[in-house]
N, C-alpha and C. Protein backbone atom coordinates (compact mmCIF):
# COMPACT_ATOMS: atom_id res chain seq x y z
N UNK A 1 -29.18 24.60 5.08
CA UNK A 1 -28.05 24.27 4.24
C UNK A 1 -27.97 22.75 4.08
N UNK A 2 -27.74 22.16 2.92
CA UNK A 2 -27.88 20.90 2.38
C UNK A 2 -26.07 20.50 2.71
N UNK A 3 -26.31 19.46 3.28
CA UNK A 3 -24.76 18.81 3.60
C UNK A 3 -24.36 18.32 2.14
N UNK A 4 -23.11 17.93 1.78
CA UNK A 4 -22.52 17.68 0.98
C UNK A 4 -22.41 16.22 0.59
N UNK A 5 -22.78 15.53 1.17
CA UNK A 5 -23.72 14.23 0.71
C UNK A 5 -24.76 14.38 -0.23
N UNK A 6 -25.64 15.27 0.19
CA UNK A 6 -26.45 15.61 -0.47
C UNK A 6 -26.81 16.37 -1.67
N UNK A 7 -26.33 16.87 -1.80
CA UNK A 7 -26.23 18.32 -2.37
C UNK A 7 -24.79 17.73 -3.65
N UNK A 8 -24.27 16.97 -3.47
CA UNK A 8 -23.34 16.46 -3.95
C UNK A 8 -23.05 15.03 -4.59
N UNK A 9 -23.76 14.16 -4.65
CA UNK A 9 -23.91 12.65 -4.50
C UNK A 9 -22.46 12.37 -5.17
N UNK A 10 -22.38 13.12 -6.14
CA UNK A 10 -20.90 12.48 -6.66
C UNK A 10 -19.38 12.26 -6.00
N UNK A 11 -19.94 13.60 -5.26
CA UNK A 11 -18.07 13.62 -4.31
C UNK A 11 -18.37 12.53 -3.07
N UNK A 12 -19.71 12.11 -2.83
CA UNK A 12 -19.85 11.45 -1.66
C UNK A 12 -19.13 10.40 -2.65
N UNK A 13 -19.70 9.46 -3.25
CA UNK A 13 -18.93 8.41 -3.98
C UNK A 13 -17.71 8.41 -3.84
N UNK A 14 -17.18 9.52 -4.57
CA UNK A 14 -16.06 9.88 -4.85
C UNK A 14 -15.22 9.18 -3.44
N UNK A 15 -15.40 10.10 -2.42
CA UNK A 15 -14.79 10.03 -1.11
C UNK A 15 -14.67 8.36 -0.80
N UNK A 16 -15.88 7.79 -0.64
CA UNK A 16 -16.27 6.84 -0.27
C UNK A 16 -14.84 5.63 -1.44
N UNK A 17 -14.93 5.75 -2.63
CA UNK A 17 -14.04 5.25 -3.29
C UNK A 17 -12.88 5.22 -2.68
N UNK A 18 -12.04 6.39 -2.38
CA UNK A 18 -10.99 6.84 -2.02
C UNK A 18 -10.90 6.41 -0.31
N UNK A 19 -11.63 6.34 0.27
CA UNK A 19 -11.59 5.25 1.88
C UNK A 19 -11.14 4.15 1.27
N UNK A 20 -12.28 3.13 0.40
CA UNK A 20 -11.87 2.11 0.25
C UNK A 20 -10.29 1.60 -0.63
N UNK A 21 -9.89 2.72 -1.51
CA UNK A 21 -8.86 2.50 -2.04
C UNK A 21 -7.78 2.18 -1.11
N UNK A 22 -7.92 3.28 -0.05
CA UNK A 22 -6.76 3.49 0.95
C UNK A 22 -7.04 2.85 2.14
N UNK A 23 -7.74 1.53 2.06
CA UNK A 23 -7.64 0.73 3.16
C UNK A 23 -7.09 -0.58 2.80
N UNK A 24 -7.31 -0.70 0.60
CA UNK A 24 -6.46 -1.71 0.63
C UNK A 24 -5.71 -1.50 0.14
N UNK A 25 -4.43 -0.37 -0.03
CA UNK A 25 -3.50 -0.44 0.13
C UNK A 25 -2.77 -0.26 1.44
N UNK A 26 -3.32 -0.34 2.29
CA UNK A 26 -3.10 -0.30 3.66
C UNK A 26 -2.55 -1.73 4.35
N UNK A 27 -3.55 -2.22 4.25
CA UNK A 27 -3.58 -3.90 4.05
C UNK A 27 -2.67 -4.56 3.04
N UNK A 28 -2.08 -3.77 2.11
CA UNK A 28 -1.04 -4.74 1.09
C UNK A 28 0.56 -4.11 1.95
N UNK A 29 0.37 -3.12 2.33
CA UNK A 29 1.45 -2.77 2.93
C UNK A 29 1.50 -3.61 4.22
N UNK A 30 0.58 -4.12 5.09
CA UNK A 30 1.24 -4.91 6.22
C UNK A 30 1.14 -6.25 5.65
N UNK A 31 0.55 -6.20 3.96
CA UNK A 31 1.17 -7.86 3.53
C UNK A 31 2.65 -8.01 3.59
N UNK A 32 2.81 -6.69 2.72
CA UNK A 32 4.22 -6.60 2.01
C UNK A 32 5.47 -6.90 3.55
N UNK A 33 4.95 -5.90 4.86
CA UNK A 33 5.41 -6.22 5.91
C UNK A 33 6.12 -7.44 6.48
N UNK A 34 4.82 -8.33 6.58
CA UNK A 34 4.69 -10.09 6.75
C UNK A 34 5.74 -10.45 6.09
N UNK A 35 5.58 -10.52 5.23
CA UNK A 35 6.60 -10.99 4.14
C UNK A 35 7.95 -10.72 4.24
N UNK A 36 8.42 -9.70 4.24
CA UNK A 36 9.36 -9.30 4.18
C UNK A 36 10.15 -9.28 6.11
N UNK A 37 9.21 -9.76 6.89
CA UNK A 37 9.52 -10.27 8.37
C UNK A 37 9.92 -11.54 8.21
N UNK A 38 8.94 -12.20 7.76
CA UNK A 38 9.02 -13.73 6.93
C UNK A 38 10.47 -14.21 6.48
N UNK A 39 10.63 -13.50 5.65
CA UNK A 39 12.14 -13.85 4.42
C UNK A 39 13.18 -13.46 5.73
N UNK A 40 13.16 -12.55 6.16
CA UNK A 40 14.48 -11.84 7.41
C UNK A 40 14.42 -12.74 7.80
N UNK A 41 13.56 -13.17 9.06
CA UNK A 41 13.45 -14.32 9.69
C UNK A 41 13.70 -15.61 9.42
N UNK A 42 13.57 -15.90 8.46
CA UNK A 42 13.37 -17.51 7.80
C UNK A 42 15.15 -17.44 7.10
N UNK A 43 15.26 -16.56 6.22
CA UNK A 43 16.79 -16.66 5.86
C UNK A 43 18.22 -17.06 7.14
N UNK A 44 18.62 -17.70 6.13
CA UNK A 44 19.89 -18.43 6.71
C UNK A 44 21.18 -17.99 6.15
N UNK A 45 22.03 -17.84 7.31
CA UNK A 45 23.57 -17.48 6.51
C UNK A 45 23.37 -15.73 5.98
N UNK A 46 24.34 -15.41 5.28
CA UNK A 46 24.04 -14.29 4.75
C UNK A 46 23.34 -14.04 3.69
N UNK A 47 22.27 -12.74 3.83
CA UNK A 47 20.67 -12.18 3.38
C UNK A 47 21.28 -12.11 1.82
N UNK A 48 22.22 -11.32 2.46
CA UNK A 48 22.60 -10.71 0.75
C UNK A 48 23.04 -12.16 -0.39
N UNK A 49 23.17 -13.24 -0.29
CA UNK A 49 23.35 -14.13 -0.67
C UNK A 49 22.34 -15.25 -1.07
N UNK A 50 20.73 -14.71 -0.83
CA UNK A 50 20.00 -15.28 -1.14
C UNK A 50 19.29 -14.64 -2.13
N UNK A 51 19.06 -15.29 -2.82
CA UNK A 51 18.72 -14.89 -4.09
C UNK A 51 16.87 -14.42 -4.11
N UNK A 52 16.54 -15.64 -3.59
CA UNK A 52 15.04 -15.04 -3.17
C UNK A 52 14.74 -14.37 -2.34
N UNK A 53 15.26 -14.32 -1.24
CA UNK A 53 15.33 -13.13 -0.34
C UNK A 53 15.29 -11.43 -0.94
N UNK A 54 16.26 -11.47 -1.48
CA UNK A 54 16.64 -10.54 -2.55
C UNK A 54 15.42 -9.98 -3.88
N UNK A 55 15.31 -11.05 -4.38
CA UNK A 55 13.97 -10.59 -5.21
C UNK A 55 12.58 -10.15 -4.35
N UNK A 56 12.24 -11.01 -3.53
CA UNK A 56 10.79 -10.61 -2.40
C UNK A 56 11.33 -9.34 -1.99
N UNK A 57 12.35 -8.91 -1.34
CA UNK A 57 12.68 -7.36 -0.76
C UNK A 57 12.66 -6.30 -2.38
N UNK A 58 13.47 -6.97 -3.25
CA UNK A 58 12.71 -5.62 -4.88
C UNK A 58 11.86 -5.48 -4.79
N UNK A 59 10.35 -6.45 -4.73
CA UNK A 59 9.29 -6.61 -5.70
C UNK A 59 8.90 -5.69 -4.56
N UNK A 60 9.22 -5.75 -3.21
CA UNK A 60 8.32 -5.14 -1.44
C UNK A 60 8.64 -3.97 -2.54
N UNK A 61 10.05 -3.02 -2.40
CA UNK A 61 10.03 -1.98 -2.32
C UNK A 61 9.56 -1.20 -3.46
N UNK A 62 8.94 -2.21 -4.54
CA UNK A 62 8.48 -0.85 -6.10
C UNK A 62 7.11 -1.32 -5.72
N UNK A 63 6.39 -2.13 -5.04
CA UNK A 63 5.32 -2.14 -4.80
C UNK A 63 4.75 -0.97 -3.71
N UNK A 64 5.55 -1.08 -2.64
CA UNK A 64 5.47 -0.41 -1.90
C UNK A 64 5.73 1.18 -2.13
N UNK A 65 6.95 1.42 -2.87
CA UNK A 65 6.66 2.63 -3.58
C UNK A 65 5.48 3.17 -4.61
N UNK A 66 5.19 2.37 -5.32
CA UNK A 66 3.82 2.47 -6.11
C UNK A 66 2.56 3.15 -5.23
N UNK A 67 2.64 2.24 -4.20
CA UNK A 67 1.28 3.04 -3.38
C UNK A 67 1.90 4.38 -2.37
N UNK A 68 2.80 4.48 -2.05
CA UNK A 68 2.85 5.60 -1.56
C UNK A 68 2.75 6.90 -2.52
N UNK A 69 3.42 6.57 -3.54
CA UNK A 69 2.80 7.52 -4.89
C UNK A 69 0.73 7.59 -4.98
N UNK A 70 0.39 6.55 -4.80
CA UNK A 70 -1.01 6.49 -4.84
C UNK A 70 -1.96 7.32 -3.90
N UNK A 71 -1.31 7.34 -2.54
CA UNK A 71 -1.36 7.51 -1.48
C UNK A 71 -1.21 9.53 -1.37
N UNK A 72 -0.14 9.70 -2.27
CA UNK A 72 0.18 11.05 -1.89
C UNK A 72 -0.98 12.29 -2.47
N UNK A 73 -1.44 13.18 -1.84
CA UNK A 73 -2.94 14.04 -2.03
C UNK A 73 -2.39 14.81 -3.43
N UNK A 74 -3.19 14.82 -4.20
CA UNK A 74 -2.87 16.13 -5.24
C UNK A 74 -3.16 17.27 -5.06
N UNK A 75 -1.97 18.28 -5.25
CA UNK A 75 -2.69 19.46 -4.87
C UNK A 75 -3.82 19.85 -6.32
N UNK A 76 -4.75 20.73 -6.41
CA UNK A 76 -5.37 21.68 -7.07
C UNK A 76 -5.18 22.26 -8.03
């Protein structure tokens, strides 16, 4: 029996694509992390009152939602 590497070259790609996709969004998520440790940390006075604070935590969370949509398996 021919393994599926073989017998298959396309889904091997395929797969192989889909590792690498999901390692860098993996990696943008403990950017997005940093960052958003960063701004907590670094902000002064009250959060809700900073304006950039405020925008870096939007942009985290539709980014961050974006790939978990990316992230989620399709069914069949």
């Amino acid at each position: 029996m021919k393994s599926l590497c073989t017998s298959r070259p396309e889904l091997e790609e395929e797969r192989q694509a889909l590792i690498v996709t999901s390692a860098n969004n993996k990696r943008t998520l403990k950017e997005i992390e940093d960052k958003i440790l960063h701004t907590l940390s670094s902000s002064e006075g009250n959060i809700l009152e900073d304006e950039s604070a405020i925008k870096i935590l939007d942009s985290s969370k539709v980014l961050s939602d974006e790939i978990a949509k990316k992230q989620k398996v399709r069914p069949d």
